[in-house]
N, C-alpha and C. Protein backbone atom coordinates (compact mmCIF):
# COMPACT_ATOMS: atom_id res chain seq x y z
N UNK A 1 -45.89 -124.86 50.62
CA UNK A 1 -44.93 -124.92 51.72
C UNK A 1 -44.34 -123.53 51.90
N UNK A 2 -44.30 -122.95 53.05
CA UNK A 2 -43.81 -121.64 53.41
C UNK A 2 -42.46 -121.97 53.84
N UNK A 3 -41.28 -121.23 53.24
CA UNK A 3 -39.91 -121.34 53.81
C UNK A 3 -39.74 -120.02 55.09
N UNK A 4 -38.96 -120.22 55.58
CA UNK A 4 -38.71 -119.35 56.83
C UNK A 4 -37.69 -117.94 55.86
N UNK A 5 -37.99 -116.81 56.66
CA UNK A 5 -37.45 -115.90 55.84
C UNK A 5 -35.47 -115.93 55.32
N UNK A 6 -34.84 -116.83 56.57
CA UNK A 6 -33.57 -116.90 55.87
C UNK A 6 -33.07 -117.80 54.99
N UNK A 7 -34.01 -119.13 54.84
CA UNK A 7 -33.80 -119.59 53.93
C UNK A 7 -34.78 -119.40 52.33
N UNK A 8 -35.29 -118.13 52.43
CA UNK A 8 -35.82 -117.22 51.05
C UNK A 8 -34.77 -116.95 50.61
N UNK A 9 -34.31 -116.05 51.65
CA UNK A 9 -33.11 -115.10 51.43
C UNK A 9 -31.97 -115.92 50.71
N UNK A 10 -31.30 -116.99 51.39
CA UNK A 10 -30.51 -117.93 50.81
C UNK A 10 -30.41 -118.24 49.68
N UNK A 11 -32.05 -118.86 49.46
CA UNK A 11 -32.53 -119.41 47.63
C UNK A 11 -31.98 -118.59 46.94
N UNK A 12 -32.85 -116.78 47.42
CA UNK A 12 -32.95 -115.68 46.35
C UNK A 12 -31.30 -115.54 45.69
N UNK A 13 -30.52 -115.71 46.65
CA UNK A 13 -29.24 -115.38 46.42
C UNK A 13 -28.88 -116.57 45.29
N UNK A 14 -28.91 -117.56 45.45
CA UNK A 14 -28.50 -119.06 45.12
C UNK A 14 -29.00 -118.65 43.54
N UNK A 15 -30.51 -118.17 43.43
CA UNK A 15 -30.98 -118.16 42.02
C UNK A 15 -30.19 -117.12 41.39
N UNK A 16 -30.12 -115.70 41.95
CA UNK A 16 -29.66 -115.00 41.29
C UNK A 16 -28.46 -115.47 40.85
N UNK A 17 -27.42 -116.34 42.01
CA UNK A 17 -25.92 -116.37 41.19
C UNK A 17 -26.29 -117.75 39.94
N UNK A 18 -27.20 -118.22 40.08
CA UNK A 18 -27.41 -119.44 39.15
C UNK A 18 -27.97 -118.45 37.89
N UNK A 19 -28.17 -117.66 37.48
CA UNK A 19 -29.05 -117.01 36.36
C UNK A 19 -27.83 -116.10 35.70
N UNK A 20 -26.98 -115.79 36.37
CA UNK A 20 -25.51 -114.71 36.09
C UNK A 20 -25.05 -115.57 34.88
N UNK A 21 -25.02 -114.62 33.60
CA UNK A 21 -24.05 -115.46 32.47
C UNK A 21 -22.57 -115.42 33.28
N UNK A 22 -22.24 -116.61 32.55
CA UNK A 22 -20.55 -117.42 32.67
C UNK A 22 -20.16 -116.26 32.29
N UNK A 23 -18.94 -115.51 33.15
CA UNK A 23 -18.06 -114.84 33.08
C UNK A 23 -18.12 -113.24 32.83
N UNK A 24 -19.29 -112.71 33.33
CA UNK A 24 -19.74 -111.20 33.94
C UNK A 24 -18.98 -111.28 35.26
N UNK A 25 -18.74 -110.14 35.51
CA UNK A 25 -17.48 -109.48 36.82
C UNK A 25 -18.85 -109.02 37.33
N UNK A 26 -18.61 -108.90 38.74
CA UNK A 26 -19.30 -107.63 38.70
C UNK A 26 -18.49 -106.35 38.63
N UNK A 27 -19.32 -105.21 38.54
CA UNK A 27 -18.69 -103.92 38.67
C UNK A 27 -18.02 -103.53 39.66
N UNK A 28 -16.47 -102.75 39.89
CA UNK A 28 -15.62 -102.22 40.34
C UNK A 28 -16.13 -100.96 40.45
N UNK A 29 -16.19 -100.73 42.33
CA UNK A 29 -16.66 -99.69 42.75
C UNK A 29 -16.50 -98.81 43.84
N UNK A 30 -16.43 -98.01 44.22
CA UNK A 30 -15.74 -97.27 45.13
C UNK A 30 -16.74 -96.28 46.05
N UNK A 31 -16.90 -96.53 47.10
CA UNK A 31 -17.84 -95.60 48.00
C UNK A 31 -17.90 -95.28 49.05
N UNK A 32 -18.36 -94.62 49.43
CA UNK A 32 -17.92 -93.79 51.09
C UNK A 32 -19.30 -93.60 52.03
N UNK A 33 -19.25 -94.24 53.34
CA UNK A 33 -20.14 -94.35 53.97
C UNK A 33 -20.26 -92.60 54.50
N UNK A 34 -19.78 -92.11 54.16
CA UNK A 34 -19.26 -90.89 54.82
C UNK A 34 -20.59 -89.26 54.14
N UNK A 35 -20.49 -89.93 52.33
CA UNK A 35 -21.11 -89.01 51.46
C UNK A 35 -21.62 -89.87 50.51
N UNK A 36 -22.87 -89.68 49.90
CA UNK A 36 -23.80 -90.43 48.92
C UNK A 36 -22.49 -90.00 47.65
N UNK A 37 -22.45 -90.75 45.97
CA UNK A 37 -22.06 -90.51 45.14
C UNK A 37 -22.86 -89.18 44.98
N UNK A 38 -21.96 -88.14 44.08
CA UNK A 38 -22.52 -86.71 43.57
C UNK A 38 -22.96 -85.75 44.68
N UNK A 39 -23.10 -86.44 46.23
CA UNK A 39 -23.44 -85.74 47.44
C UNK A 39 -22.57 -84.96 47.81
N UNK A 40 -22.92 -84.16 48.81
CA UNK A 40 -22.03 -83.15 49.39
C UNK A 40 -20.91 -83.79 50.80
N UNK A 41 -20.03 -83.36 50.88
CA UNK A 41 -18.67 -84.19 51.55
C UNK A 41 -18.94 -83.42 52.66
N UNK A 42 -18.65 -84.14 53.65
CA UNK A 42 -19.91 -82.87 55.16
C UNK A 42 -17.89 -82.45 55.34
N UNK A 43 -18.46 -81.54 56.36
CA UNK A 43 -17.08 -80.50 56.54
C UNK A 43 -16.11 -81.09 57.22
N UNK A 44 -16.63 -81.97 58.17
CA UNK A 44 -15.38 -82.67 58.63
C UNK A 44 -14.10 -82.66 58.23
N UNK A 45 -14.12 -83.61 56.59
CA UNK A 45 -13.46 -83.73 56.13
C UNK A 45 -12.79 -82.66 55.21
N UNK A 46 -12.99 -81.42 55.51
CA UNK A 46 -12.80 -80.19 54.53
C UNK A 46 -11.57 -79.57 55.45
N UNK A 47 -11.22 -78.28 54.30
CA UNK A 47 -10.38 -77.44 55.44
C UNK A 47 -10.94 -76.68 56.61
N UNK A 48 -11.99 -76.46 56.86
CA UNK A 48 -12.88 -75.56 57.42
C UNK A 48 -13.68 -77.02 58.47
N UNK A 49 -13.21 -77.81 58.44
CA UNK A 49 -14.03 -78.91 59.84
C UNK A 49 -12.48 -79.74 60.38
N UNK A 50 -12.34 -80.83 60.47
CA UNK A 50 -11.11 -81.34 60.86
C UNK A 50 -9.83 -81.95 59.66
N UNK A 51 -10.54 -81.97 58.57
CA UNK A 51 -9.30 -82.05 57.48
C UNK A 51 -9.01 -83.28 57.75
N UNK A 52 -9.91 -84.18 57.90
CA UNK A 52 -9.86 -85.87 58.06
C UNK A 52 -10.21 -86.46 56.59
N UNK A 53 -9.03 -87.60 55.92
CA UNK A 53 -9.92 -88.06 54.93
C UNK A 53 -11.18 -88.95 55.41
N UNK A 54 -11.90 -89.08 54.38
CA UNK A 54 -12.86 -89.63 54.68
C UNK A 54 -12.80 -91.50 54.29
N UNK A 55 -13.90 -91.72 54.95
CA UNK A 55 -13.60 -93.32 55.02
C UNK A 55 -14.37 -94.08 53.35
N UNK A 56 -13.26 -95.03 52.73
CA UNK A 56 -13.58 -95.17 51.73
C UNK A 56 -13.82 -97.01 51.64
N UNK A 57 -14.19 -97.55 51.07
CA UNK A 57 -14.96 -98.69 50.72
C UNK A 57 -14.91 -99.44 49.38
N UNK A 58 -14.26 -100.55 48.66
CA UNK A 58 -14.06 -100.93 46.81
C UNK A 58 -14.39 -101.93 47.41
N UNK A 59 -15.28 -101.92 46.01
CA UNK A 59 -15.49 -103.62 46.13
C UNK A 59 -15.62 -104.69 44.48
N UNK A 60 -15.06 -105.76 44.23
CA UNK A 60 -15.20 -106.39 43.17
C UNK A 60 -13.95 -105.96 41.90
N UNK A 61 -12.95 -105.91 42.33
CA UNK A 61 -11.76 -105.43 41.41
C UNK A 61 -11.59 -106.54 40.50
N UNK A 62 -11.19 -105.99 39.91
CA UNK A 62 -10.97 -106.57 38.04
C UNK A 62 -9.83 -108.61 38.61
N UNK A 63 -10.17 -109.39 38.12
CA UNK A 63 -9.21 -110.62 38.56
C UNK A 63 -7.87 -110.05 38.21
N UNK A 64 -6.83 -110.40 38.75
CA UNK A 64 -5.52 -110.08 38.51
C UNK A 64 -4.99 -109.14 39.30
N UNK A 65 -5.80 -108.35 39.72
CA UNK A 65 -5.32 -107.44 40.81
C UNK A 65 -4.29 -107.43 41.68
N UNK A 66 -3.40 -106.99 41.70
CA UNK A 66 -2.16 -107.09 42.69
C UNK A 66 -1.87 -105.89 43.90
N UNK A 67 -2.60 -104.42 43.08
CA UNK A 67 -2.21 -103.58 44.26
C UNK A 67 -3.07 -102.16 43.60
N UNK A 68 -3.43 -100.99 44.40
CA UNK A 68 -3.87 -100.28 43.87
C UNK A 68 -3.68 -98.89 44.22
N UNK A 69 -4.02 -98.18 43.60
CA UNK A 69 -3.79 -96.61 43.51
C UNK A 69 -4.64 -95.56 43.30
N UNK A 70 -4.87 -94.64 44.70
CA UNK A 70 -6.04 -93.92 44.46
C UNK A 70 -5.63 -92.21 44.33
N UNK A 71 -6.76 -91.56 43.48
CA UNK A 71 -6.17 -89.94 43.34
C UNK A 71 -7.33 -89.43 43.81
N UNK A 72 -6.93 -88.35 44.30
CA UNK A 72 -8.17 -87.31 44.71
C UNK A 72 -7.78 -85.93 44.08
N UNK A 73 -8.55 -85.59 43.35
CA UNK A 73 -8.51 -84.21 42.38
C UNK A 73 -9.75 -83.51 42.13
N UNK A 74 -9.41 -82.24 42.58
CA UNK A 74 -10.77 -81.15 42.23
C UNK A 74 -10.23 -80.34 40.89
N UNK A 75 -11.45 -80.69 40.03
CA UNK A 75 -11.10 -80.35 38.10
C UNK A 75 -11.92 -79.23 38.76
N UNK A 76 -11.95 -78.39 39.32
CA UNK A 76 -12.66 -77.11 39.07
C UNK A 76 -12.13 -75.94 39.82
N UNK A 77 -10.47 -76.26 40.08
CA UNK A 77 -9.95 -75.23 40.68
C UNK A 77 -9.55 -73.94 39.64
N UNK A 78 -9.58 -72.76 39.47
CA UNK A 78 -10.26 -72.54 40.87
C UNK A 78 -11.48 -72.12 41.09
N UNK A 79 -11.74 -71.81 39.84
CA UNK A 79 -13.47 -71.30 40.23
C UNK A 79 -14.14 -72.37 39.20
N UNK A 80 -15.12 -73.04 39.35
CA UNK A 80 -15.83 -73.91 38.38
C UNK A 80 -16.86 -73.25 37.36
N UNK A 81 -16.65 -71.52 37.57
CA UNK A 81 -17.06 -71.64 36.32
C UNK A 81 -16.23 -70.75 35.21
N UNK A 82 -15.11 -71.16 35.89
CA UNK A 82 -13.66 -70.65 34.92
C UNK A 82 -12.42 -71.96 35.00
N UNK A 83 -12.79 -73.31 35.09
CA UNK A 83 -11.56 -73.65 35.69
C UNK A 83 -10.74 -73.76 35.14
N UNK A 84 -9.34 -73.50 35.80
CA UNK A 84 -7.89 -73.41 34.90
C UNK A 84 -7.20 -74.77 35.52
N UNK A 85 -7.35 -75.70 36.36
CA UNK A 85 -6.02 -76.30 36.62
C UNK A 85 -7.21 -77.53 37.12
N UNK A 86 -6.55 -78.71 37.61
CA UNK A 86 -7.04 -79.88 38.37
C UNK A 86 -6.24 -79.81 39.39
N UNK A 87 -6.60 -79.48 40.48
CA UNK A 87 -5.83 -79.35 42.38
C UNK A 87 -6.00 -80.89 42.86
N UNK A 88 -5.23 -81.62 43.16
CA UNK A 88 -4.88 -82.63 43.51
C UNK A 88 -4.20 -82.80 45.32
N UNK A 89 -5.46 -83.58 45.83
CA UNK A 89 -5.28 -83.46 47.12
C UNK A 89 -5.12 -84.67 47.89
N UNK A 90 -4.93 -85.83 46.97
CA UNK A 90 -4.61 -86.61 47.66
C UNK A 90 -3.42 -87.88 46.65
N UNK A 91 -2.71 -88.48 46.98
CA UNK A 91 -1.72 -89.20 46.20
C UNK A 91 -1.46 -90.93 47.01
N UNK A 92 -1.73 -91.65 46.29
CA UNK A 92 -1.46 -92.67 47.40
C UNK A 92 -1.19 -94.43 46.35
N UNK A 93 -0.25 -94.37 46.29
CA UNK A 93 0.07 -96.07 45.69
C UNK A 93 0.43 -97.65 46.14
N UNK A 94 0.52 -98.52 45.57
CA UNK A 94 0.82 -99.47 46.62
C UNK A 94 0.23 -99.84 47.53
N UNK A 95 -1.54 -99.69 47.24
CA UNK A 95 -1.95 -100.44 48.52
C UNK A 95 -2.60 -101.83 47.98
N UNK A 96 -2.17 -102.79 49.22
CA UNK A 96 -2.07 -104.43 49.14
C UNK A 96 -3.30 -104.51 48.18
N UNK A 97 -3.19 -105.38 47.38
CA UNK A 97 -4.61 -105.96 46.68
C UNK A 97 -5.57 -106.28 47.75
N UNK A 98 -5.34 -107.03 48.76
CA UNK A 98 -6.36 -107.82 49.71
C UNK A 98 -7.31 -106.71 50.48
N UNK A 99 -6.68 -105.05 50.37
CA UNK A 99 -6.69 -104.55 51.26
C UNK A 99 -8.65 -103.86 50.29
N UNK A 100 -9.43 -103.17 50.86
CA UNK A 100 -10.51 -103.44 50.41
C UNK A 100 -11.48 -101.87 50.91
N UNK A 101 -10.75 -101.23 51.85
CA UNK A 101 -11.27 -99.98 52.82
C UNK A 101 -9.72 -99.26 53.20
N UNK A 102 -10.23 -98.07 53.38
CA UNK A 102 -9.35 -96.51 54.06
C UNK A 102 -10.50 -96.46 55.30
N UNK A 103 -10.09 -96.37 56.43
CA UNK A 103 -10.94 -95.83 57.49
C UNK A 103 -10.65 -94.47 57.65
N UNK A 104 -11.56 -93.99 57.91
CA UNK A 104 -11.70 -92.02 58.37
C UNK A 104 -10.29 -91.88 58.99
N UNK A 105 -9.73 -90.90 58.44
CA UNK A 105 -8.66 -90.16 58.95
C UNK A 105 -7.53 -91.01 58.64
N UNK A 106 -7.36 -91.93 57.60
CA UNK A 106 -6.39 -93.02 57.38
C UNK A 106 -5.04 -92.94 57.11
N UNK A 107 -4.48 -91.36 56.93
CA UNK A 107 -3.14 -90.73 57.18
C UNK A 107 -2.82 -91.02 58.87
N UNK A 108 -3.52 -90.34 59.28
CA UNK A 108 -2.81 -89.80 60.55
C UNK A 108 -3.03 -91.78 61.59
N UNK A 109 -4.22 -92.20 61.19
CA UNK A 109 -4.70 -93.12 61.82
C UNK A 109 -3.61 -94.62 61.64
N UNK A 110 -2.93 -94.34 60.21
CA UNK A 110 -2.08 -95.62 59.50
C UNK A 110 -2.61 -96.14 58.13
N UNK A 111 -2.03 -95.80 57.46
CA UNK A 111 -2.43 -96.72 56.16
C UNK A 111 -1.89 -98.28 55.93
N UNK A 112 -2.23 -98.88 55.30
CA UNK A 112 -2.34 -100.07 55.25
C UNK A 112 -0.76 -100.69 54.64
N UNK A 113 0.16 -101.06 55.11
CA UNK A 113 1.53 -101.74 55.48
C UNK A 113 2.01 -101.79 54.02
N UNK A 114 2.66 -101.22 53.34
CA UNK A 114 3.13 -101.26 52.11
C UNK A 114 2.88 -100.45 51.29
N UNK A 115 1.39 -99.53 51.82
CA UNK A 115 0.89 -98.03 50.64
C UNK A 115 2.17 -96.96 51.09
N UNK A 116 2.26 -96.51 50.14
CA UNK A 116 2.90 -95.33 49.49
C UNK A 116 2.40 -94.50 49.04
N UNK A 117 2.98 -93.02 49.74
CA UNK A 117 2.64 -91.97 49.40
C UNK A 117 3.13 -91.10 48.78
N UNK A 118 2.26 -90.81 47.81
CA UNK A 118 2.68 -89.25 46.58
C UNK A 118 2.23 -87.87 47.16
N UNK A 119 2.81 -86.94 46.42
CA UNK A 119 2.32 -85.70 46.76
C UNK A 119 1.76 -85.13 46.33
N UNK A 120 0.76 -84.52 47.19
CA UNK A 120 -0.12 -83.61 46.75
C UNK A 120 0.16 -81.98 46.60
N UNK A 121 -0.90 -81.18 45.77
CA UNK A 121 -0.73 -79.82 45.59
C UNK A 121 -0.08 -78.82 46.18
N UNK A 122 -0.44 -79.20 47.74
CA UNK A 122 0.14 -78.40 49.32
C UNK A 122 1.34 -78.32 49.26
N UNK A 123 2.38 -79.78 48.37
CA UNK A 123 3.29 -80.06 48.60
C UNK A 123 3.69 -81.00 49.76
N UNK A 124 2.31 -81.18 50.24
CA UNK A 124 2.26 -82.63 51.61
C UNK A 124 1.87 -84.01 50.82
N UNK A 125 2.77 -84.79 51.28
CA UNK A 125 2.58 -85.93 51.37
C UNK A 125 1.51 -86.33 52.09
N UNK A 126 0.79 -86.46 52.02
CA UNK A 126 -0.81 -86.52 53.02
C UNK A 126 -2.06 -85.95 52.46
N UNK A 127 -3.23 -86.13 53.22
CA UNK A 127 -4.45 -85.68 52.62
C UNK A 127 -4.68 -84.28 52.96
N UNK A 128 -5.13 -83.59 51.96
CA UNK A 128 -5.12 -82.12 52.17
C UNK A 128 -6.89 -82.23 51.42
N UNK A 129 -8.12 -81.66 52.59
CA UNK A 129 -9.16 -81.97 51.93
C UNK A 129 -9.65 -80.72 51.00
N UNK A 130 -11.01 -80.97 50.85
CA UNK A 130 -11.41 -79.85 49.79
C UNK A 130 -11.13 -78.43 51.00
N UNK A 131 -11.18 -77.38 49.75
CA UNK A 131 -11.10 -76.10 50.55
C UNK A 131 -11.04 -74.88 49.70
N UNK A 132 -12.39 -75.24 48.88
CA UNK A 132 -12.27 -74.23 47.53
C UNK A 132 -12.52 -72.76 47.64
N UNK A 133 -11.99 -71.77 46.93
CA UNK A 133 -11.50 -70.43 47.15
C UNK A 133 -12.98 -70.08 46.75
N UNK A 134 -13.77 -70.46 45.92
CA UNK A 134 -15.10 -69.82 45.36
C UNK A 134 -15.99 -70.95 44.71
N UNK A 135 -16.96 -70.87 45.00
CA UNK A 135 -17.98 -71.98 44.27
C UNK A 135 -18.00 -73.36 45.07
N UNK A 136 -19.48 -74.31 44.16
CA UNK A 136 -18.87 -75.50 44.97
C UNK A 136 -18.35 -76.52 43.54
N UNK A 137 -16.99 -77.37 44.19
CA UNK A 137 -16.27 -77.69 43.39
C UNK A 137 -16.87 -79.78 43.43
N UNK A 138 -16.30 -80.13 42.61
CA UNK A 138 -16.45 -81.78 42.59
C UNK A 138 -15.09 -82.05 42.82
N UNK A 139 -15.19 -83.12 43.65
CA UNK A 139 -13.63 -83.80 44.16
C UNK A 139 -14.63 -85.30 43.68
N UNK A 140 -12.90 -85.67 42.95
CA UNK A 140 -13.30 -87.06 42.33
C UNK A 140 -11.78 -87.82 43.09
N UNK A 141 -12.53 -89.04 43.70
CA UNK A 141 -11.90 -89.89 44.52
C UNK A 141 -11.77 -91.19 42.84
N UNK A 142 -10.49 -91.24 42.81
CA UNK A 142 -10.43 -92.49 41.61
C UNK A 142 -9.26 -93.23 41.87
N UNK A 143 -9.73 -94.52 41.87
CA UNK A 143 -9.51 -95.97 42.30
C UNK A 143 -8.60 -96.42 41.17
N UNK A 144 -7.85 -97.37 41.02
CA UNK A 144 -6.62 -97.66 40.07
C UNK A 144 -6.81 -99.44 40.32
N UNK A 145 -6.88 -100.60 39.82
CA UNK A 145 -6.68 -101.64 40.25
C UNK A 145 -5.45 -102.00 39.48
N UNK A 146 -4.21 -102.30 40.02
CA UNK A 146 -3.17 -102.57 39.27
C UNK A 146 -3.10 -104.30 38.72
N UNK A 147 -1.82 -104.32 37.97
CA UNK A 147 -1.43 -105.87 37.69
C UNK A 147 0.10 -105.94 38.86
N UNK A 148 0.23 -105.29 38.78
CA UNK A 148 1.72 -105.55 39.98
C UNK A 148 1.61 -104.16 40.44
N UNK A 149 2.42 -104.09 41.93
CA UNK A 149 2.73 -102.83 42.62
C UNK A 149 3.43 -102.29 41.95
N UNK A 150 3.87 -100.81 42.01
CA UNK A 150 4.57 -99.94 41.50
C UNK A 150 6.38 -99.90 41.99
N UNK A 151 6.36 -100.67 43.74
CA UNK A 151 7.76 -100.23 43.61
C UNK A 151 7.67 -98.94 44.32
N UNK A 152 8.55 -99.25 45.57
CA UNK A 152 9.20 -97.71 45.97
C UNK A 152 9.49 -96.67 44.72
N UNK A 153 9.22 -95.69 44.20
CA UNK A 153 9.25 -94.09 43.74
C UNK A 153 9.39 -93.49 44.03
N UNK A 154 9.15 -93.00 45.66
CA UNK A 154 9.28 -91.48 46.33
C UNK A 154 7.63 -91.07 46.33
N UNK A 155 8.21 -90.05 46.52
CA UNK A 155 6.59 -89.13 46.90
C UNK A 155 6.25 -88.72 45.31
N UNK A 156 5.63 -89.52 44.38
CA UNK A 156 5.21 -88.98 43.35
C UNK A 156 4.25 -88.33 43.11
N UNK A 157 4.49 -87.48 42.01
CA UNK A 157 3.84 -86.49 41.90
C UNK A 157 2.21 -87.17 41.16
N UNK A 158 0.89 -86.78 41.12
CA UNK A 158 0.28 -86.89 40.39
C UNK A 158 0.17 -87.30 38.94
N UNK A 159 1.33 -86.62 38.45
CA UNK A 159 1.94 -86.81 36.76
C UNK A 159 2.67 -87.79 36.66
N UNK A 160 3.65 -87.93 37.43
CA UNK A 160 4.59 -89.11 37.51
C UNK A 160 3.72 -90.29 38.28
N UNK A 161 2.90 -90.44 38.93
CA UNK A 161 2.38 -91.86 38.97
C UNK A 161 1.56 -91.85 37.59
N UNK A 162 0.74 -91.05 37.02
CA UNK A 162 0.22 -91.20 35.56
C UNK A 162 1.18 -91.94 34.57
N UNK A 163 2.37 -91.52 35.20
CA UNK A 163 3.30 -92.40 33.73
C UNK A 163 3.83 -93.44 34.23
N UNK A 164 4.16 -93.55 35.86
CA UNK A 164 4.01 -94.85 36.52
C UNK A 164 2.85 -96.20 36.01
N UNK A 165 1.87 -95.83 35.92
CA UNK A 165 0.56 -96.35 35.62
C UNK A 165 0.15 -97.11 34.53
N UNK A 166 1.16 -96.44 33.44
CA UNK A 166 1.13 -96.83 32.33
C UNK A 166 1.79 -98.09 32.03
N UNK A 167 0.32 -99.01 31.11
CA UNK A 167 0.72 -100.37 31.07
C UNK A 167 0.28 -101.60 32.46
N UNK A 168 -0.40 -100.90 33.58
CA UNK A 168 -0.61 -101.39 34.89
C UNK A 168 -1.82 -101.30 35.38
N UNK A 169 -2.49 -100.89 34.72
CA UNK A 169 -4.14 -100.27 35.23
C UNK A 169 -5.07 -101.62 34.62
N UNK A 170 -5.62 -102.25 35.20
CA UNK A 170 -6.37 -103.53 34.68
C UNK A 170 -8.13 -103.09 35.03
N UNK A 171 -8.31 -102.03 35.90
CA UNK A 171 -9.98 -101.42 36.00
C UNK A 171 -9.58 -100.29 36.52
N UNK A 172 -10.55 -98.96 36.52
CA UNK A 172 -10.65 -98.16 37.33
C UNK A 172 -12.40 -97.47 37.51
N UNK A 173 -11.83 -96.84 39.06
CA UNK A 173 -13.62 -96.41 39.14
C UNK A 173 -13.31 -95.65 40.31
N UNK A 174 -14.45 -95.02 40.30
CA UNK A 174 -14.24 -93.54 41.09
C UNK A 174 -15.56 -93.14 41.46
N UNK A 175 -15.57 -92.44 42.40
CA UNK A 175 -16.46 -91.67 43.35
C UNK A 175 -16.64 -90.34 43.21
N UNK A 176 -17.63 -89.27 43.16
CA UNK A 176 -17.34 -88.14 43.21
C UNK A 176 -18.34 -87.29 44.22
N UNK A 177 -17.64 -86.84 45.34
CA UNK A 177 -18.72 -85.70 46.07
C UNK A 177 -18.33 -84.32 45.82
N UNK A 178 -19.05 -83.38 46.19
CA UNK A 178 -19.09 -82.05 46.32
C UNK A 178 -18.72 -81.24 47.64
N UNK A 179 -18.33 -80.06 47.36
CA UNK A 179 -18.07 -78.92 48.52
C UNK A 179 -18.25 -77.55 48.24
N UNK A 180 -18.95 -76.88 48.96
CA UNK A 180 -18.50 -75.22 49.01
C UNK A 180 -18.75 -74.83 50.07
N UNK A 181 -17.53 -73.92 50.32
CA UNK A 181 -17.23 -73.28 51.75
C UNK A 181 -18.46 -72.65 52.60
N UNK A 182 -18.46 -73.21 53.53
CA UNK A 182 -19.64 -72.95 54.47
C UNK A 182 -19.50 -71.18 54.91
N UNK A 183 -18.49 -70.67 55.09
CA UNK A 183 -17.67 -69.21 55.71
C UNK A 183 -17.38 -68.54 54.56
N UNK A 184 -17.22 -67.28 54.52
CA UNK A 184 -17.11 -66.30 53.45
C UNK A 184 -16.63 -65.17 54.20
């Protein structure tokens, strides 16, 4: 008997979740239609194209989840093959558990009704994208799944949501693309 191709598709699914041992998650994951993982972050989103964040995507957070918190930090400021500091360009807490995507440009565009924003390096509250002085650097986009929101704080700093954090982090996972300045 030949089944029609959507009800293959159906089965295939049906078997696979029937074969899953009792109580495997899946993996907590974070990705951007924008740049492959380890790929290069096109300029758009840089200082040198429109300085838009880019559009981001989680899926499968840890059960318990209540709210989450994402950092964006380049460990290779300033030159990657001397680096002295981690430049931190993006700060953002308190966003709804339910909530699941950032669409492109999600500062200026609206973030999602209850996220809170920390500050970044610039000293802006907002996304400040890559825009490295020499070399090409890795910007790591990392995901936070909390057990409860954090609570109005202010514009925290990078360090101070780290100690915010503490005791609240139930998964994390992260993304990382690349940049180097197109202009010299």
């Amino acid at each position: 008997m030949r089944l029609r191709p959507v009800y293959s598709s159906i089965l295939a699914h049906a078997l696979i979740l029937a074969l899953m041992p009792l109580g495997v998650a899946m993996a907590f994951t974070l990705d951007s239609p924008a740049f492959a993982p380890g790929g290069e972050i096109p300029m758009r989103y840089t200082c040198e194209g429109d300085d838009l964040s880019p559009p981001l995507i989680w899926r499968d957070p840890p059960p318990g989840t209540r709210a989450f918190a994402l950092v964006v930090e380049d460990p290779d400021a300033p030159d990657p093959r001397a680096p002295r500091m981690v430049w931190v360009h993006w700060v953002l807490y308190d966003l709804p558990a339910e909530v699941r995507e950032l669409p492109e440009d999600a500062d200026r565009r609206g973030l999602p009704p209850g996220t809170r924003r920390g500050l970044n390096d610039w000293k802006r509250a907002a996304w400040g994208g890559p825009c490295p002085p020499i070399g090409r650097h890795r910007y790591i986009f990392r995901l936070y799944a909390l057990d409860a929101p954090l609570g109005d704080r202010g514009t925290l700093t990078r360090a101070e949501l780290a100690r915010a954090l503490a005791g609240h982090v139930l998964g994390e996972t992260e993304l990382v693309g690349t940049y180097a300045k197109k202009s010299r």
